[in-house]
Protein backbone atom coordinates (compact mmCIF):
# COMPACT_ATOMS: atom_id res chain seq x y z
CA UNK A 1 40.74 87.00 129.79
CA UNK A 2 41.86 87.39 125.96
CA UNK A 3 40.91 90.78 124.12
CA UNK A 4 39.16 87.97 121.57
CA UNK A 5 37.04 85.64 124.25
CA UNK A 6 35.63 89.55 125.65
CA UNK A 7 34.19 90.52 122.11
CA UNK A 8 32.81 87.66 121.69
CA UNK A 9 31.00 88.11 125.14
CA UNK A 10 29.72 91.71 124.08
CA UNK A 11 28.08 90.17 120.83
CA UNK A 12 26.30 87.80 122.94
CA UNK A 13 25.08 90.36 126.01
CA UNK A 14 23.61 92.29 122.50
CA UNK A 15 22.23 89.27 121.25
CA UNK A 16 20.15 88.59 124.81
CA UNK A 17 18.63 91.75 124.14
CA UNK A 18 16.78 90.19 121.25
CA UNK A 19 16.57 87.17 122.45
CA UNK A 20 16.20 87.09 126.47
CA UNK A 21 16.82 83.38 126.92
CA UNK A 22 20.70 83.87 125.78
CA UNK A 23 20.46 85.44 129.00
CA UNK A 24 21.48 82.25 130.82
CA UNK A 25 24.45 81.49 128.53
CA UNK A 26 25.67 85.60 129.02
CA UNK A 27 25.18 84.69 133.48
CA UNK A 28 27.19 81.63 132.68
CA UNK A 29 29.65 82.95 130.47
CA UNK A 30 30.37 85.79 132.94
CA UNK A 31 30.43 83.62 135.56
CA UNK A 32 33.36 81.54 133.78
CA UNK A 33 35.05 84.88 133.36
CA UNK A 34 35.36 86.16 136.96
CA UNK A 35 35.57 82.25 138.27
CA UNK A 36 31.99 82.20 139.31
CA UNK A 37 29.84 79.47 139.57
CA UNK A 38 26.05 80.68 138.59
CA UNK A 39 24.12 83.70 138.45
CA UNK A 40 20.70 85.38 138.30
CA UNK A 41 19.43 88.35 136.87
CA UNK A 42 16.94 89.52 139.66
CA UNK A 43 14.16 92.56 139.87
CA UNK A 44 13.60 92.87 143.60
CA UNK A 45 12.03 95.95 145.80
CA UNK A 46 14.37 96.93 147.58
CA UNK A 47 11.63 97.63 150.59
CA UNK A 48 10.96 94.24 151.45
CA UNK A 49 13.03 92.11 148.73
CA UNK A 50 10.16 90.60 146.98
CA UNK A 51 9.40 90.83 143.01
CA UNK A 52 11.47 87.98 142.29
CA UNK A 53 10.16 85.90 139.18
CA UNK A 54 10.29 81.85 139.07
CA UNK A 55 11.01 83.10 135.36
CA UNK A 56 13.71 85.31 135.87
CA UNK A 57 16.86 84.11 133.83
CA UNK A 58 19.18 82.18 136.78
CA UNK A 59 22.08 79.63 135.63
CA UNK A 60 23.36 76.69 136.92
CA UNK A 61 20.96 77.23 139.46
CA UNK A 62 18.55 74.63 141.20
CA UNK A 63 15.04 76.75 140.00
CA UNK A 64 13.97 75.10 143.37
CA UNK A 65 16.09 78.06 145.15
CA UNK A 66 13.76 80.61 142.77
CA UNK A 67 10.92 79.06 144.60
CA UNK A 68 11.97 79.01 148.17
CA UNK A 69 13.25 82.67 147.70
CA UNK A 70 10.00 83.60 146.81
CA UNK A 71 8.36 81.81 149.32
CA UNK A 72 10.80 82.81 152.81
CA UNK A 73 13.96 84.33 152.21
CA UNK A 74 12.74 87.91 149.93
CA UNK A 75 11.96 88.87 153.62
CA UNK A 76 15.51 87.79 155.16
CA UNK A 77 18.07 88.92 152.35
CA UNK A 78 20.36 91.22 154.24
CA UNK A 79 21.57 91.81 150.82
CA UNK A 80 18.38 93.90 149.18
CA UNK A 81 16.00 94.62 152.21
CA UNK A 82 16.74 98.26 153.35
CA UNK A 83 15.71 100.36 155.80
CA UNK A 84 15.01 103.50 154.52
CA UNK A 85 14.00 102.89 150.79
CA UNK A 86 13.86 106.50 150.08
CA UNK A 87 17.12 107.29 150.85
CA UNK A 88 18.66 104.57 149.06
CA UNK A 89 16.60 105.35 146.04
CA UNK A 90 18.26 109.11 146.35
CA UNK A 91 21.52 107.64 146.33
CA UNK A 92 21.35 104.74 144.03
CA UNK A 93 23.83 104.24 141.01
CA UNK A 94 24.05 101.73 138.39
CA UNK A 95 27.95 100.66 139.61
CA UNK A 96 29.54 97.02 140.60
CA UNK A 97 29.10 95.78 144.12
CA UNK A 98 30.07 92.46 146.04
CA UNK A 99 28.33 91.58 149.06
CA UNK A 100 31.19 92.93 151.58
CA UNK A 101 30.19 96.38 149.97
CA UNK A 102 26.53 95.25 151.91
CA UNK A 103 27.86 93.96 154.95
CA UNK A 104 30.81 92.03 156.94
CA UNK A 105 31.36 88.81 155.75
CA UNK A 106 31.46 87.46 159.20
CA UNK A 107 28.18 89.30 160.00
CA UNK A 108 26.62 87.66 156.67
CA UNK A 109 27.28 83.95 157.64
CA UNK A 110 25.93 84.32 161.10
CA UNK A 111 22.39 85.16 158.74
CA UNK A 112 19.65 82.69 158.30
CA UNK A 113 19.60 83.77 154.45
CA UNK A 114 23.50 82.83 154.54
CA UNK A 115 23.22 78.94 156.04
CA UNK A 116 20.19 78.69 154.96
CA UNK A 117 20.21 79.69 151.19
CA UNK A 118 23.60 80.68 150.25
CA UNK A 119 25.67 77.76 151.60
CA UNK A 120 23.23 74.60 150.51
CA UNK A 121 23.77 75.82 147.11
CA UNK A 122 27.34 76.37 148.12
CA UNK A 123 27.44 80.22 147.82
CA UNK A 124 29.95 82.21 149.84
CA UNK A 125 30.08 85.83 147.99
CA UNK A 126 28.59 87.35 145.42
CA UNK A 127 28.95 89.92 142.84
CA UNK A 128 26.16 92.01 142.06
CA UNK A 129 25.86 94.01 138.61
CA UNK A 130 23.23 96.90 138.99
CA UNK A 131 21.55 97.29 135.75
CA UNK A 132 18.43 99.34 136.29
CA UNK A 133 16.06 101.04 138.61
CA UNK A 134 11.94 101.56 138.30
CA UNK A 135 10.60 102.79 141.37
CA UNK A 136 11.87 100.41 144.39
CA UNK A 137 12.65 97.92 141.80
CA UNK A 138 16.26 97.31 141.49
CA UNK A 139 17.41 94.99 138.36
CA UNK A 140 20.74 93.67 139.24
CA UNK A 141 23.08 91.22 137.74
CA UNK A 142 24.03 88.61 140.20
CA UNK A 143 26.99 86.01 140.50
CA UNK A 144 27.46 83.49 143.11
CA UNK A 145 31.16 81.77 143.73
CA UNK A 146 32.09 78.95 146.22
CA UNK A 147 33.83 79.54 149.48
CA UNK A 148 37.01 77.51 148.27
CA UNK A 149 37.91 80.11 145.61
CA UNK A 150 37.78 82.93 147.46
CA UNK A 151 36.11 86.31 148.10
CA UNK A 152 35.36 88.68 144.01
CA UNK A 153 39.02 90.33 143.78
CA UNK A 154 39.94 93.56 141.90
CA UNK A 155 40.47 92.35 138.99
CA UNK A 156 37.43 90.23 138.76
CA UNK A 157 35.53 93.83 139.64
CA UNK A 158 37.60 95.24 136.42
CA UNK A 159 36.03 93.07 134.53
CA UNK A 160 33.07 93.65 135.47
CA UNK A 161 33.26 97.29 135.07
CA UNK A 162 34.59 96.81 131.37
CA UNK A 163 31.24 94.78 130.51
CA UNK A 164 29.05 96.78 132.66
CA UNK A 165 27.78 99.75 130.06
CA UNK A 166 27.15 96.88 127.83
CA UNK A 167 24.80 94.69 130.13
CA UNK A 168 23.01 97.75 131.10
CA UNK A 169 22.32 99.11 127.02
CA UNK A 170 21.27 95.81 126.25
CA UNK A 171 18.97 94.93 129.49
CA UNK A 172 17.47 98.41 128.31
CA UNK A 173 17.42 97.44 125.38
CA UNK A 174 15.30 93.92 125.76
CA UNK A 175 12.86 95.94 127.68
CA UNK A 176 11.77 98.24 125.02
CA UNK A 177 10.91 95.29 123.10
CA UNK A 178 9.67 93.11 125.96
CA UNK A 179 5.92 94.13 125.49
CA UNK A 180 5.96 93.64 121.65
CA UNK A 181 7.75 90.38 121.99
CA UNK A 182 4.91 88.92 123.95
CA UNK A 183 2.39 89.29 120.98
CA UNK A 184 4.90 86.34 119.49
CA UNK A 185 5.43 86.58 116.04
CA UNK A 186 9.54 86.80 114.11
CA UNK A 187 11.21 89.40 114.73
CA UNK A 188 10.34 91.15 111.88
CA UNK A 189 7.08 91.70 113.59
CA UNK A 190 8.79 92.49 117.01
CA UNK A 191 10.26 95.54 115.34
CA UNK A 192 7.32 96.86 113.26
CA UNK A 193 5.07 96.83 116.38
CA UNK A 194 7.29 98.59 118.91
CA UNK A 195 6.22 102.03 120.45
CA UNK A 196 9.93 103.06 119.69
CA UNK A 197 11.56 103.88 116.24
CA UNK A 198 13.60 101.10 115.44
CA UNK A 199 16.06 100.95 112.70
CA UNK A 200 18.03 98.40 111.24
CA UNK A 201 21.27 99.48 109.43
CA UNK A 202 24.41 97.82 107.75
CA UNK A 203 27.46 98.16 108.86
CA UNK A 204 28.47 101.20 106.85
CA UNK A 205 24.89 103.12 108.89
CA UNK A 206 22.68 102.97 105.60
CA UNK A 207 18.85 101.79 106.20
CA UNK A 208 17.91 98.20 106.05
CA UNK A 209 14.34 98.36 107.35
CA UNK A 210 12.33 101.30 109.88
CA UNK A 211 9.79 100.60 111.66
CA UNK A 212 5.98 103.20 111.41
CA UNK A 213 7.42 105.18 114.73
CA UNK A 214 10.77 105.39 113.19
CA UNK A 215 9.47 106.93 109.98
CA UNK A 216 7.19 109.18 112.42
CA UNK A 217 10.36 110.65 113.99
CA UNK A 218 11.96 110.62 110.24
CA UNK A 219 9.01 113.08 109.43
CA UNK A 220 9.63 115.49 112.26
CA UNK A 221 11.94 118.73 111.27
CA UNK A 222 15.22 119.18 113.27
CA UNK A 223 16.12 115.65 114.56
CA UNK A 224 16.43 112.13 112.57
CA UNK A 225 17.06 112.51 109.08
CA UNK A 226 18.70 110.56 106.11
CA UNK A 227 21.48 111.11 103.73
CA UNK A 228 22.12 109.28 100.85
CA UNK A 229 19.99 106.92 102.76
CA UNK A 230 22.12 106.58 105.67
CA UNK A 231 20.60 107.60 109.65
CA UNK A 232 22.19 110.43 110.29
CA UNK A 233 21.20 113.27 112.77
CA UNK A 234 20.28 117.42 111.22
CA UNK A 235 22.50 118.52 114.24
CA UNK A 236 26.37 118.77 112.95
CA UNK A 237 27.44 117.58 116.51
CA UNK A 238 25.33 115.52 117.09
CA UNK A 239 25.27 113.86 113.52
CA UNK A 240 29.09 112.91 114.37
CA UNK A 241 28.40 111.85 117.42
CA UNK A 242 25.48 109.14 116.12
CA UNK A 243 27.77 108.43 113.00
CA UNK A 244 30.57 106.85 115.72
CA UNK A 245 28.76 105.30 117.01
CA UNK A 246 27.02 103.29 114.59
CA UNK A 247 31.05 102.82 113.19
CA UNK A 248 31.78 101.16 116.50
CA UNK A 249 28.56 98.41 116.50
CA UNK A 250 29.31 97.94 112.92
CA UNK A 251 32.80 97.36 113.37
CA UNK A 252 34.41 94.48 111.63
CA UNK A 253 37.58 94.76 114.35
CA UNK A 254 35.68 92.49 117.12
CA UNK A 255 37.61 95.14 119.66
CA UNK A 256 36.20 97.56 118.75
CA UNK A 257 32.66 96.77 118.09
CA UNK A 258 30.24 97.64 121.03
CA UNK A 259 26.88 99.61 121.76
CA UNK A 260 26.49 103.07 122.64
CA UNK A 261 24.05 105.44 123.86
CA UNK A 262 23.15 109.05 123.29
CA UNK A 263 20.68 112.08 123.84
CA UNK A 264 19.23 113.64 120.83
CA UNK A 265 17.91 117.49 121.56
CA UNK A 266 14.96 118.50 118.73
CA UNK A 267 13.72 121.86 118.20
CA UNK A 268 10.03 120.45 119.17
CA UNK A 269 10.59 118.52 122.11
CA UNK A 270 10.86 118.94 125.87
CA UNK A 271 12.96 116.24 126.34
CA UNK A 272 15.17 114.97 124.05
CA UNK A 273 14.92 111.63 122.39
CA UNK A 274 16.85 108.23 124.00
CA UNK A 275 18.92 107.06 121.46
CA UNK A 276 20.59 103.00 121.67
CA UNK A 277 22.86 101.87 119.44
CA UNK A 278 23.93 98.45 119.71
CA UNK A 279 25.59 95.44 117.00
CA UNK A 280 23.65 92.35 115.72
CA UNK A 281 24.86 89.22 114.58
CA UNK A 282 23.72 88.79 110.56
CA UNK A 283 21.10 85.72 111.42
CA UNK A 284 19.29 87.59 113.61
CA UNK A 285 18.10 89.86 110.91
CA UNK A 286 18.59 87.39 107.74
CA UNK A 287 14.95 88.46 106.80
CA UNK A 288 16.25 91.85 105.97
CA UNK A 289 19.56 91.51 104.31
CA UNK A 290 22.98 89.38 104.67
CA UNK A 291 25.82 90.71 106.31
CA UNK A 292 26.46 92.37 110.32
CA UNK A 293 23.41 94.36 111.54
CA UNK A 294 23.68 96.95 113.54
CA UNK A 295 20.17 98.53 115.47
CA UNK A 296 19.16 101.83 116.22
CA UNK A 297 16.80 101.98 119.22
CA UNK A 298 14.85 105.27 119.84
CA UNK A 299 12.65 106.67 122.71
CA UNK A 300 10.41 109.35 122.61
CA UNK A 301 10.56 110.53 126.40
CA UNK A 302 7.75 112.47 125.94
CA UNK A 303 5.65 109.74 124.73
CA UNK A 304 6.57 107.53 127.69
CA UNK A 305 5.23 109.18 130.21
CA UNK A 306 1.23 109.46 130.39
CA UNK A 307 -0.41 112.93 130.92
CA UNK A 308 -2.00 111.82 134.29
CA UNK A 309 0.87 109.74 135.52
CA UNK A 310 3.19 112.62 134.60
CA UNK A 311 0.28 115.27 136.73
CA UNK A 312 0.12 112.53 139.47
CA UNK A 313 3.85 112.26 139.47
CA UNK A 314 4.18 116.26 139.78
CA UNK A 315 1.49 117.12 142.21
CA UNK A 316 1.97 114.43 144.54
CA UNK A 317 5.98 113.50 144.35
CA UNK A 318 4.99 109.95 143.56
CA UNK A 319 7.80 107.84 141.63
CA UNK A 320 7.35 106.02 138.40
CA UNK A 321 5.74 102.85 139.89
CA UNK A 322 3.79 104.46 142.08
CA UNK A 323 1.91 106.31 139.45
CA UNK A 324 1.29 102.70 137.44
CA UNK A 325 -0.38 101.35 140.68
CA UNK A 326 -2.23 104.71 141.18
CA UNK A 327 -4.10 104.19 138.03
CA UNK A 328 -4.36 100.90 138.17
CA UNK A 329 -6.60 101.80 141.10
CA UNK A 330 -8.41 104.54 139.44
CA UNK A 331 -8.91 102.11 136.71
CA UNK A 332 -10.90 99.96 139.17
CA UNK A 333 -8.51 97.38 140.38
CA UNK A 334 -7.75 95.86 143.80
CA UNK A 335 -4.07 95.58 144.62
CA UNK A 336 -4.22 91.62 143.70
CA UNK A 337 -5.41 92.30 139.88
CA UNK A 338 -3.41 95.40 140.13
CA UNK A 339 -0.37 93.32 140.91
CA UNK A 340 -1.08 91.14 137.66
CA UNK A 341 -1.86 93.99 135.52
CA UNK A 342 1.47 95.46 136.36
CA UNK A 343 3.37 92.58 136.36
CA UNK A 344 4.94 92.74 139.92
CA UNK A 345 4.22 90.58 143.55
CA UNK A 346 1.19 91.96 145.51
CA UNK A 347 4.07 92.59 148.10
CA UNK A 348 5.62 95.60 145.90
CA UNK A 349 1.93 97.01 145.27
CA UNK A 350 0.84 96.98 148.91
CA UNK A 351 3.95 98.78 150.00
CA UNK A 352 3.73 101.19 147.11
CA UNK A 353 0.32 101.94 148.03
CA UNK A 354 1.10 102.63 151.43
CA UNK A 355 3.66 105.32 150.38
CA UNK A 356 1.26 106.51 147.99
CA UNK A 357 -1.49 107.03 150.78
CA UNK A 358 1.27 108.74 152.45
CA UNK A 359 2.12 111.27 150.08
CA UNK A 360 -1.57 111.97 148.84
CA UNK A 361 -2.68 112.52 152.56
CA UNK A 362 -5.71 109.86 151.68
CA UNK A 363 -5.82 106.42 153.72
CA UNK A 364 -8.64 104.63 151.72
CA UNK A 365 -8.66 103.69 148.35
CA UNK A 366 -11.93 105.58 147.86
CA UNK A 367 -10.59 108.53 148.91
CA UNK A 368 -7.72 108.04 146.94
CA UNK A 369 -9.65 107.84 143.39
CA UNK A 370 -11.47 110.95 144.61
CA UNK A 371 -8.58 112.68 144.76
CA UNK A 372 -7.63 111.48 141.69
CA UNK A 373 -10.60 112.84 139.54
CA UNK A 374 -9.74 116.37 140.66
CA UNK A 375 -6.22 115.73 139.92
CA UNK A 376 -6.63 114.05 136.61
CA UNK A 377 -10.38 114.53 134.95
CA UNK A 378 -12.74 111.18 134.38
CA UNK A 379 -9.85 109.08 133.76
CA UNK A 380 -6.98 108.15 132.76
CA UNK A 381 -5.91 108.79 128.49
């Protein structure tokens, strides 16, 4: 794989961040790369192996497979289904994986899942990116390769590990704008209604266009600031820091260009603010001015987090996702509408409400809300 054909797969992973179906192309792109075949970028609980999405990006895939996963084999993949989800969770990490790192390969193909999914779509390893984790929910990125060329080497695995930061920034990255996106509009309006500060800068870091939360953290004394109209950080340190790496997604040497990530401490806050910093090709932003793009991404921490999913989360040890189907419930919901508010499988809200019974000590949903109005007040903010 040339230094060249590499860039030019790190500006598109960035571009599926703004544009999630250029996911396909990145799976099939990789896949060429590493001398796979397809791939498919899954969200599966890792308790029973359900979640998966007859949307989720797959490539050069039947979508027929999507369906029958969904249907029988979430319950009989020996490669997600664990047996103590609690302990994995403690000891997960975003790192590259094939599936001998799961089990023996001569143990896998004696597995219904194996002759019965794997090998009609002519599937004999795989290679399995973790991007992300939300709960039980693992997001991984998956790639499939034939029998007849053999089992994901070490130098396939190199690769991988050289594009792995990326995929991860930019899956992140698509997220935070994943609720905005769905209210349609360019993405001009994408931008201007996301809960995090977005800004878009040339090449050389000055300000192209900010977003209302990014001028709201602008405001704020000891963090975000401008010079000479350029994003730059009140922190010396941390202003150089932020400064790179803006000069390394703005980069005009394609080997060099890339996205970056970075905490930002501020005098006010708790927790520091989630900074992403990642390039853009110039027509994705033509609206705003002509030339290479590159976006500034940032997350108030303390904004994410609720105050009664954050007291829910503290008194009872509940994770993340577990909190979200919590007040779902107090909201009123059944698991079922809970399920579609959240936008997971009833299977990963009936097994988080079981561990959520557990750790509250109630066994009823009743009981549960109860317990949640001491905890909490009349309801949720």
């Amino acid at each position: 794989m040339s230094a060249l054909s590499n860039s030019d797969f790190v500006d598109l992973v960035y571009d599926a961040a703004l544009e999630p179906a250029l996911w396909v192309s990145v799976m099939e792109r990789f896949a060429d790369m590493v001398g796979g075949s397809g791939g498919w970028l899954s969200q599966l609980d890792m308790v029973d192996g359900s979640g998966a999405d007859e949307g989720d990006p797959i490539a050069r895939t039947d979508p027929n497979f999507a369906a029958l996963y969904i249907e029988h084999f979430a319950l009989r993949n020996p490669l997600s289904n664990v047996d103590d989800p609690d302990r994995y969770m403690r000891q997960w990490r975003p790192k590259v994986l094939t599936d001998e790192d799961w089990i023996a390969k001569e143990d896998l193909t004696k597995t219904e899942f194996y002759n019965d999914f794997l090998k009609p779509q002519d599937l004999h390893s795989s290679l399995m990116i973790r991007l992300a984790a939300d709960g039980y929910e693992i997001a991984t990125f998956n790639i499939g390769r034939p029998e007849r060329r053999g089992q994901f080497d070490a130098a396939d695995i190199e690769i991988a590990e050289v594009n792995h930061p990326h995929l991860i920034r930019a899956f992140q990255l698509g997220r935070k704008f994943a609720d905005t996106r769905r209210l349609g509009g360019d993405m001009a309006s994408v931008l201007d209604h996301s809960p995090h500060g977005v800004f878009l800068l040339d090449r050389t870091g000055r300000i192209r266009h900010v977003n209302r939360k990014g001028e709201a953290l602008l405001a704020e004394a000891g963090g975000l600031v401008t010079i000479h109209g350029r994003l730059s950080v009140a922190a010396p340190d941390a202003a150089r820091r932020m400064h790179a790496l803006v000069c390394a997604a703005g980069s005009s040497d394609r080997e060099r260009r890339g996205g970056g990530s970075m905490a930002l401490a501020t005098p006010a806050r708790r927790l520091p603010l989630s900074v992403t910093v990642a390039p853009a090709r110039p027509d994705r932003f033509s609206a705003f001015h002509a030339g290479p793009s590159v976006v500034v991404c940032v997350t108030d921490l303390e904004a994410e987090v609720s105050l009664p999913e954050q007291r829910l989360r503290e008194l009872f040890g509940l994770t993340a996702a577990e909190a979200r189907v919590a007040l779902a419930l107090f909201d009123g919901l059944g698991a079922a509408d809970a399920a579609a508010s959240l936008g997971v499988s009833f299977h990963t809200v009936r097994n988080q409400l079981v561990r959520i019974f557990e750790k509250t000590g109630t066994n009823r949903q009743t009981d549960l809300v109860r317990l949640m109005m001491r905890a909490v007040g009349e309801g949720p903010v």
